[in-house]
N, C-alpha and C. Protein backbone atom coordinates (compact mmCIF):
# COMPACT_ATOMS: atom_id res chain seq x y z
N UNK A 1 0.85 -1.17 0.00
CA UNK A 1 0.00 0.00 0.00
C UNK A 1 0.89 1.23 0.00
N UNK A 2 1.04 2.00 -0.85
CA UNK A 2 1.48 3.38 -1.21
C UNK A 2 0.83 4.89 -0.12
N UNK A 3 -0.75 4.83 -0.62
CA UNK A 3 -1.37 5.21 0.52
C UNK A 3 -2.94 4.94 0.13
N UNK A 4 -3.71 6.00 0.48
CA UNK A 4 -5.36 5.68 0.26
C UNK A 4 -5.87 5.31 -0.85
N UNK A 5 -5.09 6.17 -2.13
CA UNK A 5 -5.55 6.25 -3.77
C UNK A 5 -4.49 5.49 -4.35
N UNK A 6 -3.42 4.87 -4.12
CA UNK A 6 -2.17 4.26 -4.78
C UNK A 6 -2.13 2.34 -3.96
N UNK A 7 -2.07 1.91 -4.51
CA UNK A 7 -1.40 0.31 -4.00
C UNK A 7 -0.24 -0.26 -5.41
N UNK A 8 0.18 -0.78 -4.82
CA UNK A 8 1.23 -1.88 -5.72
C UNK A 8 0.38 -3.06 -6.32
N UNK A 9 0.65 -3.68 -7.23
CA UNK A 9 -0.67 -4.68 -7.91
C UNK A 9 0.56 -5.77 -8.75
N UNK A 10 0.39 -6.81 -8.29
CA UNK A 10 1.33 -7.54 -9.04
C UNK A 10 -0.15 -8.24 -10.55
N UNK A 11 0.54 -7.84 -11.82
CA UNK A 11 -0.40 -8.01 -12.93
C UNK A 11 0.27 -8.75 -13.65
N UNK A 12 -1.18 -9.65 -14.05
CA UNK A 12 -1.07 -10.76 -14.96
C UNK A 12 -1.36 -10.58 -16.47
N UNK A 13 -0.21 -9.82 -17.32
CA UNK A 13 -0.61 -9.35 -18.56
C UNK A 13 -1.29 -10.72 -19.47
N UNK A 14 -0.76 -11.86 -19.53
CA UNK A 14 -0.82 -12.91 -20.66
C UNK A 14 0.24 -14.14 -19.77
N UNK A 15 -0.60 -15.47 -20.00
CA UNK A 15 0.47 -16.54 -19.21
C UNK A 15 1.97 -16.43 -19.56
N UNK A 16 2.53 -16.63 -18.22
CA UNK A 16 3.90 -16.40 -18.49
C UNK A 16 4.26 -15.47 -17.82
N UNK A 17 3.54 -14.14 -18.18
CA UNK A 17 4.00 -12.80 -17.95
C UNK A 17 3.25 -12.17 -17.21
N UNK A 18 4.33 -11.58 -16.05
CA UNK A 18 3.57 -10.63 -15.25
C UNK A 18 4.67 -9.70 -15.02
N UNK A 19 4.29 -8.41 -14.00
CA UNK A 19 5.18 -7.23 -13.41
C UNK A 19 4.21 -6.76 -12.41
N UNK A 20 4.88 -5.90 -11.68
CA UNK A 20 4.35 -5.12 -10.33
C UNK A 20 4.45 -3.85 -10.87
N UNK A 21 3.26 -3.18 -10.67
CA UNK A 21 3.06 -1.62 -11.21
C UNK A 21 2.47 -1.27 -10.40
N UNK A 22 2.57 0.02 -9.93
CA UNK A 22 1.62 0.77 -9.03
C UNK A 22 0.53 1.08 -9.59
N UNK A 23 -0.56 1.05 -8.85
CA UNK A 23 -2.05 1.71 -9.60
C UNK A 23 -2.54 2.77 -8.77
N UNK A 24 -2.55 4.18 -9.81
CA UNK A 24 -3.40 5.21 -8.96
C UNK A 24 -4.78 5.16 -8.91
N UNK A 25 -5.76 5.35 -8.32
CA UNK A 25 -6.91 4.91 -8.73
C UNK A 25 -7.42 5.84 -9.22
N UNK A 26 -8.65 5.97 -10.15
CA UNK A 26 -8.83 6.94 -11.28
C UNK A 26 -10.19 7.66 -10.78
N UNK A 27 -9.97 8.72 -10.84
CA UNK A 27 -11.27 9.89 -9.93
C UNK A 27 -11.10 10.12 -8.48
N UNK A 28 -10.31 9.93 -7.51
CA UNK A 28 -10.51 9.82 -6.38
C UNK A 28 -8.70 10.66 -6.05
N UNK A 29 -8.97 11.77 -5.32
CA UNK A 29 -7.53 11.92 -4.55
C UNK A 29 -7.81 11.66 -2.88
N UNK A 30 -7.01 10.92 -2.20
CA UNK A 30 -6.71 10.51 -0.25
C UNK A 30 -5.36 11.52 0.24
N UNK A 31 -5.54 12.05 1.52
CA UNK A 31 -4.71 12.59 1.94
C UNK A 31 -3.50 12.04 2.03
N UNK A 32 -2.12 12.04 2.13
CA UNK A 32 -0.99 12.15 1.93
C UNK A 32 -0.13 11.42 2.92
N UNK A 33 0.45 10.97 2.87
CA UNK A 33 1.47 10.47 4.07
C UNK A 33 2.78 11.12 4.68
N UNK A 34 3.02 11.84 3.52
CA UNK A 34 4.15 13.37 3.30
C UNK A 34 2.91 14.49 3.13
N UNK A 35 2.07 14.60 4.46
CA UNK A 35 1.11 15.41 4.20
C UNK A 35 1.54 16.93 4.82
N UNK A 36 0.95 17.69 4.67
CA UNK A 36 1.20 19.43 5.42
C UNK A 36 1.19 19.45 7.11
N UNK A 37 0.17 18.97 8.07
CA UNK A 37 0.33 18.88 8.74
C UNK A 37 0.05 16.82 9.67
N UNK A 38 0.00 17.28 10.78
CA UNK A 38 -0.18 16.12 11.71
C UNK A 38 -1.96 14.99 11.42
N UNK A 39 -3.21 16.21 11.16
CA UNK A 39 -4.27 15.25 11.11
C UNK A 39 -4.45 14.81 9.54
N UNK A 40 -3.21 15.90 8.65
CA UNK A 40 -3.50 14.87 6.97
C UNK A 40 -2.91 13.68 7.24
N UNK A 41 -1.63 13.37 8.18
CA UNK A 41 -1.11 11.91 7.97
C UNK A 41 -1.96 11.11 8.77
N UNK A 42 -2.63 11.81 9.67
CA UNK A 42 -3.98 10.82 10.67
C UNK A 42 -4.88 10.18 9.61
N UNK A 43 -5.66 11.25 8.59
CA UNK A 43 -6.48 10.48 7.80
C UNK A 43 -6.30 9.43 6.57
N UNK A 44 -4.24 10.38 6.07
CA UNK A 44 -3.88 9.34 5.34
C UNK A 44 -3.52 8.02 5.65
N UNK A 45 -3.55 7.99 6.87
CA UNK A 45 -3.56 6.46 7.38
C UNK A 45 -4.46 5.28 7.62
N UNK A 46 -5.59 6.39 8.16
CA UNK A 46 -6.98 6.31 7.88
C UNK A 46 -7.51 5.51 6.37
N UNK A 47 -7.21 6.23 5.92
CA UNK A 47 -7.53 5.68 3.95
C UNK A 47 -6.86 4.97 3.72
N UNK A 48 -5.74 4.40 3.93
CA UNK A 48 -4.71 3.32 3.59
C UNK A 48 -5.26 2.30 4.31
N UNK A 49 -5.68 2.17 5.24
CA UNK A 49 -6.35 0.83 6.19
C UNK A 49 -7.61 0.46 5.23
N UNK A 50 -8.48 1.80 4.91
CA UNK A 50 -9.63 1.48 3.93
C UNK A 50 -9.70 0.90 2.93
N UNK A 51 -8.52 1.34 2.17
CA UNK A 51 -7.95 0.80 0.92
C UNK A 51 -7.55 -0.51 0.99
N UNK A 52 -6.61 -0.45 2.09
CA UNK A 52 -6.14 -2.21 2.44
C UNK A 52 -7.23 -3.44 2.70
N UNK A 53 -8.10 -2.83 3.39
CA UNK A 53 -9.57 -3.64 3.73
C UNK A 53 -10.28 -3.74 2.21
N UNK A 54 -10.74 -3.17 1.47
CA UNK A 54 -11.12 -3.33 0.26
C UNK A 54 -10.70 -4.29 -0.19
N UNK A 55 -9.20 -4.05 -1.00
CA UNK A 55 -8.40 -5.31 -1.43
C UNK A 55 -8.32 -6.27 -0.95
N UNK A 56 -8.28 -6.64 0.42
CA UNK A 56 -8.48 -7.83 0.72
C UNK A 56 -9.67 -8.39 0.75
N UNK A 57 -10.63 -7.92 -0.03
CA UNK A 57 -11.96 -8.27 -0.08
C UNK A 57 -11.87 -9.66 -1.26
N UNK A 58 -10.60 -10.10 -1.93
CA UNK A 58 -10.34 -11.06 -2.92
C UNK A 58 -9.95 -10.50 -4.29
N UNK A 59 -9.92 -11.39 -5.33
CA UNK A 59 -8.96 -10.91 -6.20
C UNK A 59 -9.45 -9.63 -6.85
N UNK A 60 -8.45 -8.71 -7.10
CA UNK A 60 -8.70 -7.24 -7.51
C UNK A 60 -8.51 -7.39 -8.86
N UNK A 61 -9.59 -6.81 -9.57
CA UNK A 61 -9.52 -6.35 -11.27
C UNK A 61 -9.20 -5.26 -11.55
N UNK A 62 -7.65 -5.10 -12.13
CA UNK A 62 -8.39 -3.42 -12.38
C UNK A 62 -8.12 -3.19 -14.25
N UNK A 63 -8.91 -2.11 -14.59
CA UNK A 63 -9.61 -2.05 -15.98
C UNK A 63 -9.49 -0.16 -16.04
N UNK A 64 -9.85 -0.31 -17.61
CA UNK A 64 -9.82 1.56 -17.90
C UNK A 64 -8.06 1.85 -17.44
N UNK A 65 -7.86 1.24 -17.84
CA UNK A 65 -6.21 1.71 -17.82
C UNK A 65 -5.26 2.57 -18.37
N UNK A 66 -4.81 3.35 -17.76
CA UNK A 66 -4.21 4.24 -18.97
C UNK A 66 -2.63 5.10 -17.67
N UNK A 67 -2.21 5.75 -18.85
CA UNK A 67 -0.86 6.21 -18.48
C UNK A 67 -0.95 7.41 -16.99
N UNK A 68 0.18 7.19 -16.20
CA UNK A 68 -0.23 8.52 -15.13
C UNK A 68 0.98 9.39 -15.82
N UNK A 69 1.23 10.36 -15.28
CA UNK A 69 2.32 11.75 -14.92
C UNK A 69 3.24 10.78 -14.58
N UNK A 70 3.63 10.24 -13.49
CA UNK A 70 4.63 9.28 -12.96
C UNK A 70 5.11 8.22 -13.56
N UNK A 71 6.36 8.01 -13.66
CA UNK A 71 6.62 6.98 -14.66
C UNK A 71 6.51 5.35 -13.42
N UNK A 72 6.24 4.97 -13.85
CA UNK A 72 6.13 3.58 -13.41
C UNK A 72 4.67 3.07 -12.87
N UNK A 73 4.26 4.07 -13.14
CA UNK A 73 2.22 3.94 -12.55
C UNK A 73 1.28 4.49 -13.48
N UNK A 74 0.25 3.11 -13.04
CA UNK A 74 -0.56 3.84 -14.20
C UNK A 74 -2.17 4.54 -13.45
N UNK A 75 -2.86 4.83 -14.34
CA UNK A 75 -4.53 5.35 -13.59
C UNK A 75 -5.34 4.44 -14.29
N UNK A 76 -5.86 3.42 -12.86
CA UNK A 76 -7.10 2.39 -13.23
C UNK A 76 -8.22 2.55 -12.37
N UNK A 77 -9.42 2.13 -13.18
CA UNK A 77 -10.41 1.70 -11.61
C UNK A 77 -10.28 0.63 -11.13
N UNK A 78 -10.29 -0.09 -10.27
CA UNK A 78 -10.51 -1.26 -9.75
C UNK A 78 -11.47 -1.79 -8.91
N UNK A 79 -11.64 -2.82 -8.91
CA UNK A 79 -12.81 -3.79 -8.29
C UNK A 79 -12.16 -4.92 -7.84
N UNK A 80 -13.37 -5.46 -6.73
CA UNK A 80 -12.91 -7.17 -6.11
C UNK A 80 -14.63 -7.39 -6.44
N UNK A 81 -14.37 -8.57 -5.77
CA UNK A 81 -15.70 -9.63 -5.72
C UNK A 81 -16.45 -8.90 -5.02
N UNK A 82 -16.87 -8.42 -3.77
CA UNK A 82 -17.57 -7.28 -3.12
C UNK A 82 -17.91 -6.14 -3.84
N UNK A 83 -16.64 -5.53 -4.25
CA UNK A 83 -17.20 -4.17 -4.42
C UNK A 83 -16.74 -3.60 -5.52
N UNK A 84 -18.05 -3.22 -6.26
CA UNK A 84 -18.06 -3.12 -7.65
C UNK A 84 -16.89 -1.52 -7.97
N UNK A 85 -17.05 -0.80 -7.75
CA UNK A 85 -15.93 0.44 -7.52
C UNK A 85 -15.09 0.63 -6.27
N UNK A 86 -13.65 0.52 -6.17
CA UNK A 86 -13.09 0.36 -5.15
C UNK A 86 -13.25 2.31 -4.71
N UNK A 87 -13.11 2.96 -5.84
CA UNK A 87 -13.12 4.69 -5.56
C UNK A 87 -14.26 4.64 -5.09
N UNK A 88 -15.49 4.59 -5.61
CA UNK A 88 -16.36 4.96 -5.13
C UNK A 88 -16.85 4.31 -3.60
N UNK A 89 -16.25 3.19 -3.38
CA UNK A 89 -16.61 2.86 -2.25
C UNK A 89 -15.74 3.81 -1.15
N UNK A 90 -14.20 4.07 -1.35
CA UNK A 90 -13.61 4.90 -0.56
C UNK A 90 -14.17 6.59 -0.57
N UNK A 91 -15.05 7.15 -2.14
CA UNK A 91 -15.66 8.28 -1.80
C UNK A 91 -16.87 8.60 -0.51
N UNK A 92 -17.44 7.10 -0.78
CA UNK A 92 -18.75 6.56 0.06
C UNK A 92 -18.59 6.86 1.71
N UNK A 93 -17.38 6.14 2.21
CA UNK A 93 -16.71 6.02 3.13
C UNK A 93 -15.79 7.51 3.58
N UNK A 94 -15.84 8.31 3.29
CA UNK A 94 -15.24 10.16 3.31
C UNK A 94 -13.54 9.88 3.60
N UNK A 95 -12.93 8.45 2.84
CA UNK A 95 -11.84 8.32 2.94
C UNK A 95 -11.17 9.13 1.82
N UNK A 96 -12.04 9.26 0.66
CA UNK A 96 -10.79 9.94 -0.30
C UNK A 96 -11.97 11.55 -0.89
N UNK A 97 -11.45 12.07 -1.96
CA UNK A 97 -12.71 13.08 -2.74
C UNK A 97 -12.84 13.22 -4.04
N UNK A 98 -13.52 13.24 -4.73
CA UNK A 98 -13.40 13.31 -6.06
C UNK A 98 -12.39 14.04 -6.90
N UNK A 99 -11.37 13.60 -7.86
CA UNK A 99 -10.59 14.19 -8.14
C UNK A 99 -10.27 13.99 -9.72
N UNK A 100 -10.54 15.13 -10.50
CA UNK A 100 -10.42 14.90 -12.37
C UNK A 100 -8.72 15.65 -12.86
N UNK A 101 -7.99 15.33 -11.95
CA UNK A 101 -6.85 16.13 -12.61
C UNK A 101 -6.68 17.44 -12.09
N UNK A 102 -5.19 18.43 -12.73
CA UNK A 102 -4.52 19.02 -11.72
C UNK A 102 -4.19 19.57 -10.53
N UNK A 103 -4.46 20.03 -9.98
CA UNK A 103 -3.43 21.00 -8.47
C UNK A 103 -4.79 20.09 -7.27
N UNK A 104 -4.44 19.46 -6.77
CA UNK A 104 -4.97 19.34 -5.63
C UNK A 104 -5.11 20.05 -4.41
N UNK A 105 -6.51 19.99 -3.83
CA UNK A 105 -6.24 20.74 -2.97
C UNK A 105 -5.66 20.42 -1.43
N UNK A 106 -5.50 21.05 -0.47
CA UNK A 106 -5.16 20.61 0.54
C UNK A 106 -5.70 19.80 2.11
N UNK A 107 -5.25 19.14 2.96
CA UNK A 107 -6.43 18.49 3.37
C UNK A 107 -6.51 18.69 4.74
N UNK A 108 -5.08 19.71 5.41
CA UNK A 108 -5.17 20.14 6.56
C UNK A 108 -6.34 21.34 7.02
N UNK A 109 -6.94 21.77 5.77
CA UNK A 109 -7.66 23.01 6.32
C UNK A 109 -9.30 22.35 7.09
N UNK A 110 -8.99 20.75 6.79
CA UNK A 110 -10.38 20.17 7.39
C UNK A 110 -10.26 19.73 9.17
N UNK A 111 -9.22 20.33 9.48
CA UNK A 111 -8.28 19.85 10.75
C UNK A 111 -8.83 21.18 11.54
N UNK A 112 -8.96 21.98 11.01
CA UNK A 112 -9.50 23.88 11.43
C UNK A 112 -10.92 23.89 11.95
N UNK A 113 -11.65 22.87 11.42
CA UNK A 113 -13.27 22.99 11.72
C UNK A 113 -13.54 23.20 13.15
């Protein structure tokens, strides 16, 4: 586990062949682990347990695949046997927020309430 929106995925391209790629998950940004202050790494820890619980829900599919910014990762959705959107179940859950691309925003200012 990377953190809330990222895991490592060992993939089965074609028999024979596989590799380990990171998967960002696609629509969804989770607070940070190299976050701004003390309660973003509380929740990014928070979402990484969520995320981890998901996946272990059995084998993970992930589909809609395509290239990230980062070299070695790509942006997928994924699913298990449970749960048909792994994002949307972590949006469901106020572990991660909807997210379509550039500047993110920040997640300490929810620490102020």
């Amino acid at each position: 586990m990377v953190d809330g929106d990222t895991f490592e995925a060992r993939v089965h391209l074609w028999p024979g062949l596989e590799m380990t790629t990171r998967v960002r998950l696609r629509g969804i940004d989770a607070p940070e682990m190299k976050g701004a202050c003390a309660e973003e790494f509380r929740m990014a820890e928070a979402s990484g347990e969520a995320l981890r619980a998901l996946l272990a829900d059995g084998d993970v599919a992930i589909f809609n695949i395509g290239p990230d910014k980062y070299n070695g990762r790509v942006v997928a959705d994924a699913a298990t046997r449970r749960t048909p959107s792994v994002s949307a179940a972590l949006l469901a859950s106020g572990h991660a927020r909807r997210y379509q691309g550039g500047k993110r925003g920040g997640w300490c200012w929810l620490s102020a309430r």
